[in-house]
C-alpha atoms as a PDB file:
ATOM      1  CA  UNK A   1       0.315  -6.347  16.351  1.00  0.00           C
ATOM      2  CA  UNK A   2      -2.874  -5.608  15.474  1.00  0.00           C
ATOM      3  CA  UNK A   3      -6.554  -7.855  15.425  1.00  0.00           C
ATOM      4  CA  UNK A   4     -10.012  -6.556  14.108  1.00  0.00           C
ATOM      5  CA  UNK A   5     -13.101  -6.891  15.463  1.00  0.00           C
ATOM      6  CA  UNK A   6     -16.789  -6.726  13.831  1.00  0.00           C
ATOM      7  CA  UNK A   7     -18.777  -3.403  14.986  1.00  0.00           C
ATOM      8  CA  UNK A   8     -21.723  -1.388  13.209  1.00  0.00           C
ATOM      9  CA  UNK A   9     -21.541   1.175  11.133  1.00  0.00           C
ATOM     10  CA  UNK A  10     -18.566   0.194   9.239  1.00  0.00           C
ATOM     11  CA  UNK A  11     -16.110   0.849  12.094  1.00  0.00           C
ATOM     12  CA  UNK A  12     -13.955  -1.328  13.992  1.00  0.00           C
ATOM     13  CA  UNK A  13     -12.373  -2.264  17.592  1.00  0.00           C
ATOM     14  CA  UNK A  14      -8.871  -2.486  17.401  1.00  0.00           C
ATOM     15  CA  UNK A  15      -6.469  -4.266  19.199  1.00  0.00           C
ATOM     16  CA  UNK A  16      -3.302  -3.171  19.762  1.00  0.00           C
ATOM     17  CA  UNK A  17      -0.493  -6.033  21.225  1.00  0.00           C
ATOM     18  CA  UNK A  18       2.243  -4.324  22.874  1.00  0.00           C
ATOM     19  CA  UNK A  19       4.021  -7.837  23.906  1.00  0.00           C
ATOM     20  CA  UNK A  20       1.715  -9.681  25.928  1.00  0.00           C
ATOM     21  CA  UNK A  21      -0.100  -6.780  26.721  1.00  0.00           C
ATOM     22  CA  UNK A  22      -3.130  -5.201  24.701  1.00  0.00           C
ATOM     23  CA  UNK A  23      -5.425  -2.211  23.916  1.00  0.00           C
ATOM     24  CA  UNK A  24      -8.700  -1.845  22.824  1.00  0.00           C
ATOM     25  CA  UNK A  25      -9.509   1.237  20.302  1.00  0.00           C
ATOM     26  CA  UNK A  26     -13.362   1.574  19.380  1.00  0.00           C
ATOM     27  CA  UNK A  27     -15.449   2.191  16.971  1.00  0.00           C
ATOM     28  CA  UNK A  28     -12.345   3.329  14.683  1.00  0.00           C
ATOM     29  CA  UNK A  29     -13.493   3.937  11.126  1.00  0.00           C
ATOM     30  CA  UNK A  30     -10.030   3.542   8.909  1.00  0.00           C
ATOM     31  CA  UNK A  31      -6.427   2.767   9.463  1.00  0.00           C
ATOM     32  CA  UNK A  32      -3.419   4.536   7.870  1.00  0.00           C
ATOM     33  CA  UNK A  33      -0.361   2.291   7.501  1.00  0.00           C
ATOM     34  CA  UNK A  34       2.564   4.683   7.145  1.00  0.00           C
ATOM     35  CA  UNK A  35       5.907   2.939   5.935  1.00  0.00           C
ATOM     36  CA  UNK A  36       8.870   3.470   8.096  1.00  0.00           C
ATOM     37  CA  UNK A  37      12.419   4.337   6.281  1.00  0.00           C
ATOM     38  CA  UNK A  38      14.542   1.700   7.080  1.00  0.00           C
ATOM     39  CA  UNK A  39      18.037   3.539   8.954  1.00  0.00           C
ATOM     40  CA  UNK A  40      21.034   1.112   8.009  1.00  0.00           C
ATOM     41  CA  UNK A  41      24.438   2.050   9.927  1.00  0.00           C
ATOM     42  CA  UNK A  42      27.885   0.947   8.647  1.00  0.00           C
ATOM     43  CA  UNK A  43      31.283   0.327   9.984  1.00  0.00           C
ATOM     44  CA  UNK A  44      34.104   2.347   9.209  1.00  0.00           C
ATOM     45  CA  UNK A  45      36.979  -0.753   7.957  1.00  0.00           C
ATOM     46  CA  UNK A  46      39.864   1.422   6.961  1.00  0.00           C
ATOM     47  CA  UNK A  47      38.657   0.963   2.909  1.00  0.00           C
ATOM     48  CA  UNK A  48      37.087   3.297   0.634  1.00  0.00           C
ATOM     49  CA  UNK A  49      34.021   3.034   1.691  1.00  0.00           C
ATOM     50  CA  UNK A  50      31.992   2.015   4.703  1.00  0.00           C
ATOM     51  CA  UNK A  51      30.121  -1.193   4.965  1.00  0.00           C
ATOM     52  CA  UNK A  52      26.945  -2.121   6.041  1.00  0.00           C
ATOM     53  CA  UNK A  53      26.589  -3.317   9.311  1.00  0.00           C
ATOM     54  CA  UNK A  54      23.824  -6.018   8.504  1.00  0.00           C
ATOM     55  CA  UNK A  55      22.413  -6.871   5.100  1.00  0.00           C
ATOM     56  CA  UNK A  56      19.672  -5.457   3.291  1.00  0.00           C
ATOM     57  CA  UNK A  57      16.495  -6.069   5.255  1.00  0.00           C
ATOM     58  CA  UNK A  58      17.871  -7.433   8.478  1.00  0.00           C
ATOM     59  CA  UNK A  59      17.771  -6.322  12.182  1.00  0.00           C
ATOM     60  CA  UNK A  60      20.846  -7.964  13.488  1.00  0.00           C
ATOM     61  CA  UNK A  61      24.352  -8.698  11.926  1.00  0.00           C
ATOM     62  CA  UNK A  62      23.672 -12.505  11.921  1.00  0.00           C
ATOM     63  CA  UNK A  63      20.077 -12.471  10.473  1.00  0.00           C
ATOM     64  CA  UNK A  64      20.031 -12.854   6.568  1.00  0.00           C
ATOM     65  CA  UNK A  65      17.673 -10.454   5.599  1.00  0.00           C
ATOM     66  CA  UNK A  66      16.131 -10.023   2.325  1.00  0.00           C
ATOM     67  CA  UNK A  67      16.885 -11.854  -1.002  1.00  0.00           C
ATOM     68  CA  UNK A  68      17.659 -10.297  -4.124  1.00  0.00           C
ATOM     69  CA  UNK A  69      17.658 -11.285  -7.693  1.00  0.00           C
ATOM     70  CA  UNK A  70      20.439  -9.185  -9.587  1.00  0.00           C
ATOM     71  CA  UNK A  71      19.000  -6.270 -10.959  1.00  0.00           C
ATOM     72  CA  UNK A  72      15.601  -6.199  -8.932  1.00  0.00           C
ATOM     73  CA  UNK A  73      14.882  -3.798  -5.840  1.00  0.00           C
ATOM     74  CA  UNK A  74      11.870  -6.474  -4.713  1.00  0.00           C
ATOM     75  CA  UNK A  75      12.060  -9.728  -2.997  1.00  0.00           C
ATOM     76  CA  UNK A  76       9.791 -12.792  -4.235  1.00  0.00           C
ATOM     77  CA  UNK A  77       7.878 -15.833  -3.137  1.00  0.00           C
ATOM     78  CA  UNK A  78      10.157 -17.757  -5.965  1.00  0.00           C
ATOM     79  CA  UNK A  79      13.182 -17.095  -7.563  1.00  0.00           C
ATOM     80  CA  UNK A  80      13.629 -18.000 -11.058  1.00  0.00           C
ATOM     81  CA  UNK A  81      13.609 -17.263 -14.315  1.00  0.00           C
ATOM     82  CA  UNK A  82       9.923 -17.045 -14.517  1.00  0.00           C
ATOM     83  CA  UNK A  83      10.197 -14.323 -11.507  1.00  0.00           C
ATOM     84  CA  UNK A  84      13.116 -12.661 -12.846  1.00  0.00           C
ATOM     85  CA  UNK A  85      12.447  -8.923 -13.631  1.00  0.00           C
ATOM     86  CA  UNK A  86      15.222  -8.360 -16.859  1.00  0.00           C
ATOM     87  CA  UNK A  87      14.735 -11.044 -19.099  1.00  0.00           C
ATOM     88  CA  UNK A  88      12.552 -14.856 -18.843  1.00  0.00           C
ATOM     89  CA  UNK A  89      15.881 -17.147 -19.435  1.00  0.00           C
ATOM     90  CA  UNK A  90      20.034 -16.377 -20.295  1.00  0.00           C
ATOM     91  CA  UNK A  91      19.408 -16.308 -23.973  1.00  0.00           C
ATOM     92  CA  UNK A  92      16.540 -13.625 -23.582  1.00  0.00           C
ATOM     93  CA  UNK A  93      17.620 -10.832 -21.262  1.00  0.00           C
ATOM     94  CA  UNK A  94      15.758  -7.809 -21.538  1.00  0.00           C
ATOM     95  CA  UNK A  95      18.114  -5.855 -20.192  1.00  0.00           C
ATOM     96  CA  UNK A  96      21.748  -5.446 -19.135  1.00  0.00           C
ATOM     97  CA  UNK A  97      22.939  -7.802 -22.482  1.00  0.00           C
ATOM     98  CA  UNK A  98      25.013  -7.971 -24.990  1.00  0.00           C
ATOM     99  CA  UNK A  99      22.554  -5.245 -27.075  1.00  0.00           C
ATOM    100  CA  UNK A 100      22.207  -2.332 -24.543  1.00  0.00           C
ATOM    101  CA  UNK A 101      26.076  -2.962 -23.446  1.00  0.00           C
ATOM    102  CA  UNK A 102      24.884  -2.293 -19.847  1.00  0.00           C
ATOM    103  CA  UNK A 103      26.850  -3.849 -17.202  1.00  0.00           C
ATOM    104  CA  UNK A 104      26.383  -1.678 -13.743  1.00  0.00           C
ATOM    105  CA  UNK A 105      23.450  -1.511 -12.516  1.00  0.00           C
ATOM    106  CA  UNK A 106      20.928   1.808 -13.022  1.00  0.00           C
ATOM    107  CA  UNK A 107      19.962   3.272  -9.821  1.00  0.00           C
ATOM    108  CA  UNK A 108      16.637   2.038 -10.003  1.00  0.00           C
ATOM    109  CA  UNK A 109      17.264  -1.487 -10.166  1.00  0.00           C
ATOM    110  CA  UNK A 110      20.225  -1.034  -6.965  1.00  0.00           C
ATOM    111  CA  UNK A 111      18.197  -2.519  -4.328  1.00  0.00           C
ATOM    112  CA  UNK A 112      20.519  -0.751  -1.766  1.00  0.00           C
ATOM    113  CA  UNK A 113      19.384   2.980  -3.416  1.00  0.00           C
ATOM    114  CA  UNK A 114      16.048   2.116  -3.651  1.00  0.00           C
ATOM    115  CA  UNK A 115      15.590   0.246  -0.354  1.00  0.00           C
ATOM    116  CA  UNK A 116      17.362   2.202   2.134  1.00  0.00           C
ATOM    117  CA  UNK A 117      18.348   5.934   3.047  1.00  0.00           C
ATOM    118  CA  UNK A 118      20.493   8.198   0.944  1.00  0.00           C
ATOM    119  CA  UNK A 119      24.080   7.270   0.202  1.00  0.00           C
ATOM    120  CA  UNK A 120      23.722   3.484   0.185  1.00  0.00           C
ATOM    121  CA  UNK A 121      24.612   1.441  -2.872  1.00  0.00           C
ATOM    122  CA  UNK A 122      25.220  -1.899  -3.781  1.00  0.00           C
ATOM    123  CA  UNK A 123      29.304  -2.117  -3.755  1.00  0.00           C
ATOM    124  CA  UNK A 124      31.706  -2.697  -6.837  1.00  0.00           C
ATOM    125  CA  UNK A 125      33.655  -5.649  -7.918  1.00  0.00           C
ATOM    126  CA  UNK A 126      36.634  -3.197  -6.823  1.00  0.00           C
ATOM    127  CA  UNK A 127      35.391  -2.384  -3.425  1.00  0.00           C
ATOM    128  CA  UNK A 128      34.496  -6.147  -2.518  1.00  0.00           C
ATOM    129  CA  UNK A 129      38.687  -6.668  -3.630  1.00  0.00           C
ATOM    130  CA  UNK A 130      39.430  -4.709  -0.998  1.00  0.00           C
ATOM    131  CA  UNK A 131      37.181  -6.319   1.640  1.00  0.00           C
ATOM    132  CA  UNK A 132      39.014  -9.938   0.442  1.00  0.00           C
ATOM    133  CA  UNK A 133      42.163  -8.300   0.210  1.00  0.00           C
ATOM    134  CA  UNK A 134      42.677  -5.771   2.721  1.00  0.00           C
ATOM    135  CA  UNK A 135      40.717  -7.682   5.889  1.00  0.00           C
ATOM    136  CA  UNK A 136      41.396 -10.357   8.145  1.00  0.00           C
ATOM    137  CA  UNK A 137      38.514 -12.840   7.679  1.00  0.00           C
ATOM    138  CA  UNK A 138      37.596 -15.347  10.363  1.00  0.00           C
ATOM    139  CA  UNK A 139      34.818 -18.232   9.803  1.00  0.00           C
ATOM    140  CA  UNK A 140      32.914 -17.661  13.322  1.00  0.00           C
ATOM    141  CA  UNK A 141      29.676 -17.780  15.201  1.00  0.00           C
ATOM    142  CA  UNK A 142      27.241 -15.448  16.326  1.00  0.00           C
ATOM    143  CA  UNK A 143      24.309 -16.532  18.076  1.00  0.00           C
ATOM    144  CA  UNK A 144      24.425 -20.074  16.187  1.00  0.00           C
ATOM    145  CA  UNK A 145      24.442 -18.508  12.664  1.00  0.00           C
ATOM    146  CA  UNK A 146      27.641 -19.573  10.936  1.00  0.00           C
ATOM    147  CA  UNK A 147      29.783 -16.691   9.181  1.00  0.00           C
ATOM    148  CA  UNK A 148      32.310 -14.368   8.607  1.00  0.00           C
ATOM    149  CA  UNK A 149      33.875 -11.666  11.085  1.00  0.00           C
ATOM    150  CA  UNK A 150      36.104  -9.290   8.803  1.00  0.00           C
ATOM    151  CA  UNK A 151      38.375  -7.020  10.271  1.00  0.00           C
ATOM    152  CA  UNK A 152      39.709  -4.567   8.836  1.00  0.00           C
ATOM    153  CA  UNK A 153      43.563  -2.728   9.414  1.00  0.00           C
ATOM    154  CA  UNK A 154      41.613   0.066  12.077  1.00  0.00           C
ATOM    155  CA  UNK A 155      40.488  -3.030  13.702  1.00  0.00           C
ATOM    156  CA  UNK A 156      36.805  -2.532  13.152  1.00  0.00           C
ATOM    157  CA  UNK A 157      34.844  -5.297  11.761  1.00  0.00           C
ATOM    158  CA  UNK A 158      31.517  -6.528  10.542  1.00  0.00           C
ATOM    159  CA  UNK A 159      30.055 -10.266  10.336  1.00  0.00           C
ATOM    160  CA  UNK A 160      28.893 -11.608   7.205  1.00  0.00           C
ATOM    161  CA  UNK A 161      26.310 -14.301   7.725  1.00  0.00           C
ATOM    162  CA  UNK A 162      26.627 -17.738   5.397  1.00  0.00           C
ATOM    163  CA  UNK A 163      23.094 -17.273   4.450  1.00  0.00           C
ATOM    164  CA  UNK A 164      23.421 -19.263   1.335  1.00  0.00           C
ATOM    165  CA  UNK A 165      20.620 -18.703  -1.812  1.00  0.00           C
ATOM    166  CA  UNK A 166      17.247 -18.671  -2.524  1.00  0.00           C
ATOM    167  CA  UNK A 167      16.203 -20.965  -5.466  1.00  0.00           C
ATOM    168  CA  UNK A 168      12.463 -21.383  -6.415  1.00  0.00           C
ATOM    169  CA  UNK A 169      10.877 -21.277  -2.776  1.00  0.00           C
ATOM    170  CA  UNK A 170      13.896 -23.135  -1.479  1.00  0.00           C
ATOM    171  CA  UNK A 171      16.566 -21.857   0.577  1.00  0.00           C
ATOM    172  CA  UNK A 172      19.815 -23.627   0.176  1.00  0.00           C
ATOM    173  CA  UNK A 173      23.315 -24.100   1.459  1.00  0.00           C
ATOM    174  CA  UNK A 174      22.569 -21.333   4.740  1.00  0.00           C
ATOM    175  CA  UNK A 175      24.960 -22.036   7.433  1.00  0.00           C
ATOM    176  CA  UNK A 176      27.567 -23.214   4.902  1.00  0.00           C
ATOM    177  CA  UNK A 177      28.003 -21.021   2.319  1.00  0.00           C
ATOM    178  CA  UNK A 178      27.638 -17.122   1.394  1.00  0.00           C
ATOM    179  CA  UNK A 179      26.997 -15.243  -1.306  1.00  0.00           C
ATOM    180  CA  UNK A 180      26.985 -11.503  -1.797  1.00  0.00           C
ATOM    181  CA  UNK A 181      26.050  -9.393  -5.220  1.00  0.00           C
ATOM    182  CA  UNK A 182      27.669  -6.773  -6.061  1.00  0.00           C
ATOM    183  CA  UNK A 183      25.816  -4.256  -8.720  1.00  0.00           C
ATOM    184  CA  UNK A 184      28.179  -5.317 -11.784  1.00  0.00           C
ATOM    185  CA  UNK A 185      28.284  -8.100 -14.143  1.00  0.00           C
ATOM    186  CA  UNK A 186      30.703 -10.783 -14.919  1.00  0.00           C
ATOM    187  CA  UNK A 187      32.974  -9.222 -17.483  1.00  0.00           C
ATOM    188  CA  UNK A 188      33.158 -10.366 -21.220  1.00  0.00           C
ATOM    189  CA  UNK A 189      30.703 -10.002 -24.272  1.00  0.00           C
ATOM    190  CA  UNK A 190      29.346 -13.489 -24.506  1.00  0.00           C
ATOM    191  CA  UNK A 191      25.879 -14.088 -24.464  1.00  0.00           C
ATOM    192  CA  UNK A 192      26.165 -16.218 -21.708  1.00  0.00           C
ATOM    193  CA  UNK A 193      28.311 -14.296 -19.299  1.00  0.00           C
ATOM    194  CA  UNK A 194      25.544 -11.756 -19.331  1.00  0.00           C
ATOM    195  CA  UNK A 195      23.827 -14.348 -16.979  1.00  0.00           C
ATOM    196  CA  UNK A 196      26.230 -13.972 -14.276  1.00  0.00           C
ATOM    197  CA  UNK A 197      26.863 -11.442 -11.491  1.00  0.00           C
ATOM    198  CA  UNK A 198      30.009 -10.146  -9.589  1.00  0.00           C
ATOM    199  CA  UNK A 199      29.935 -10.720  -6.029  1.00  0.00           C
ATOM    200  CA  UNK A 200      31.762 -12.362  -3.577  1.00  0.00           C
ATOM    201  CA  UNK A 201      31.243 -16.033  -2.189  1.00  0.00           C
ATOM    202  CA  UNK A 202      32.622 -18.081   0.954  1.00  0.00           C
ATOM    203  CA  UNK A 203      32.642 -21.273   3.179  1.00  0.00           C
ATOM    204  CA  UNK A 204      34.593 -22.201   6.042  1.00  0.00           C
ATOM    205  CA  UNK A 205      37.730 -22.461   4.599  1.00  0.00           C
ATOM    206  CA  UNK A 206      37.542 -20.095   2.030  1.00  0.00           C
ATOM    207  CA  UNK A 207      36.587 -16.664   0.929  1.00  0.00           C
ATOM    208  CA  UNK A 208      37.312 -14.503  -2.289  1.00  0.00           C
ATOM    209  CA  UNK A 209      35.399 -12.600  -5.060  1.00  0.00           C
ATOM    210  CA  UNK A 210      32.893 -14.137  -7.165  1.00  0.00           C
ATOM    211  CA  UNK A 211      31.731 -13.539 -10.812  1.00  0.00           C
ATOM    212  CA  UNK A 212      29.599 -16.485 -11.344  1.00  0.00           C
ATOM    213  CA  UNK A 213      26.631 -15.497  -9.461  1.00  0.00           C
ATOM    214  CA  UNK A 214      23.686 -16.423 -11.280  1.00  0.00           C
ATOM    215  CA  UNK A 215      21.076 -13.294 -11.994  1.00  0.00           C
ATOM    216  CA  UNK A 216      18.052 -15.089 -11.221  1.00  0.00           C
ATOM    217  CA  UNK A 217      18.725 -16.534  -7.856  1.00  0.00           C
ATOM    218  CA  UNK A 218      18.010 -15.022  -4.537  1.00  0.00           C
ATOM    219  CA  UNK A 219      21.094 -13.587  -3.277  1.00  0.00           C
ATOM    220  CA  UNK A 220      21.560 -11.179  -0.180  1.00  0.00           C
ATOM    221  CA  UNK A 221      22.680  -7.825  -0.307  1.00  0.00           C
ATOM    222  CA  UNK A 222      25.766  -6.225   2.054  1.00  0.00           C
ATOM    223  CA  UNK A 223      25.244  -2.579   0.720  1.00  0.00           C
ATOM    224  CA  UNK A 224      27.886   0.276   1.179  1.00  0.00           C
ATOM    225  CA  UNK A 225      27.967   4.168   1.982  1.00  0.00           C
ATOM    226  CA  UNK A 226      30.010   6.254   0.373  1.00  0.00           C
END
């Protein structure tokens, strides 16, 4: 952590917090904030690909990390259509509709590609069938966060937090329910299936893929390596 103090010529002391500890640094005159590349690890499950070993922006398995609207690489204060990167409401999508015929997402809108190291990716409606199909899922607990631990045949496994969503500047249904994006959308040409996402969804007594995930809500990301 660091605090600022007042000093002449345009410089500053700064304090540097290493726990309850600090430094003092005088008289420094600027500050370069260099951006650390976030190292994600997987697990190996047996599938055809590795997963993630915690989502998108967390530290730890159990913590939620960040939220994600379909389609956008950023989180946000609020999460709706009026924050919504493609398109202001699900008769106006400016992209991935009915006209451009886009369904999987360009690597520039995967938040896995764009937030973390090479070879990450949001995973595919057929990859997240094996993780439902192929594992043995358990509703659990890991240090008082309510989730999944799935196992897979090599008897590896990762835990999938019930982190619920993100709506407006609300979180809602965390500790109960899960839902994951995948980076492809519901299939069929309607206008109105364009609003939807694949994924995959859960609660305690159930778990399976999902293709009613709504674009504009805040939804964490498991991401995969190839």
């Amino acid at each position: 952590m660091l605090a600022l103090g007042a000093s002449a010529q345009n410089t500053h002391d700064i304090i540097v917090w290493h726990g309850t500890k600090s430094e003092t640094i005088q008289a420094v005159d600027s500050i370069t904030f260099i951006k650390s590349e976030e190292k994600a690890t997987y697990i190996d499950l047996g599938l055809s690909v590795k997963w993630g070993t915690c989502n998108i922006g967390a530290k730890n398995p159990e913590d939620f990390g960040n939220f994600y609207q379909w389609g956008d690489v950023e989180t946000k204060e609020s999460y709706d259509w009026n924050t919504y990167k493609h398109g202001t409401d699900r008769n106006n999508l400016e992209k991935y509709n009915v006209k451009d015929g886009k369904t999987t997402l360009d690597s520039e809108d995967d938040a896995a590609i764009v937030n973390l190291n090479e070879g990450w990716r949001m995973p595919t409606p057929e990859e997240i069938k094996e993780l439902v199909n192929d594992c043995t899922w358990e509703w659990t607990t890991v240090n008082n966060v309510n989730g999944y631990k799935v196992t897979g045949k090599n008897g590896n496994s990762i835990f999938l937090p019930a982190a619920g969503v993100m709506f407006g500047k609300n979180s809602y249904y965390g500790g109960k329910y899960g839902y994951y994006l995948s980076n492809t959308l519901r299939e069929g040409d309607e206008a109105y299936i364009k609003m939807y996402a694949q994924g995959f969804s859960f609660q305690s007594d159930k778990y399976q893929a999902d293709d009613r995930i709504a674009r504009n809500y805040g939804i964490p990301v498991r991401p995969v390596h190839k």
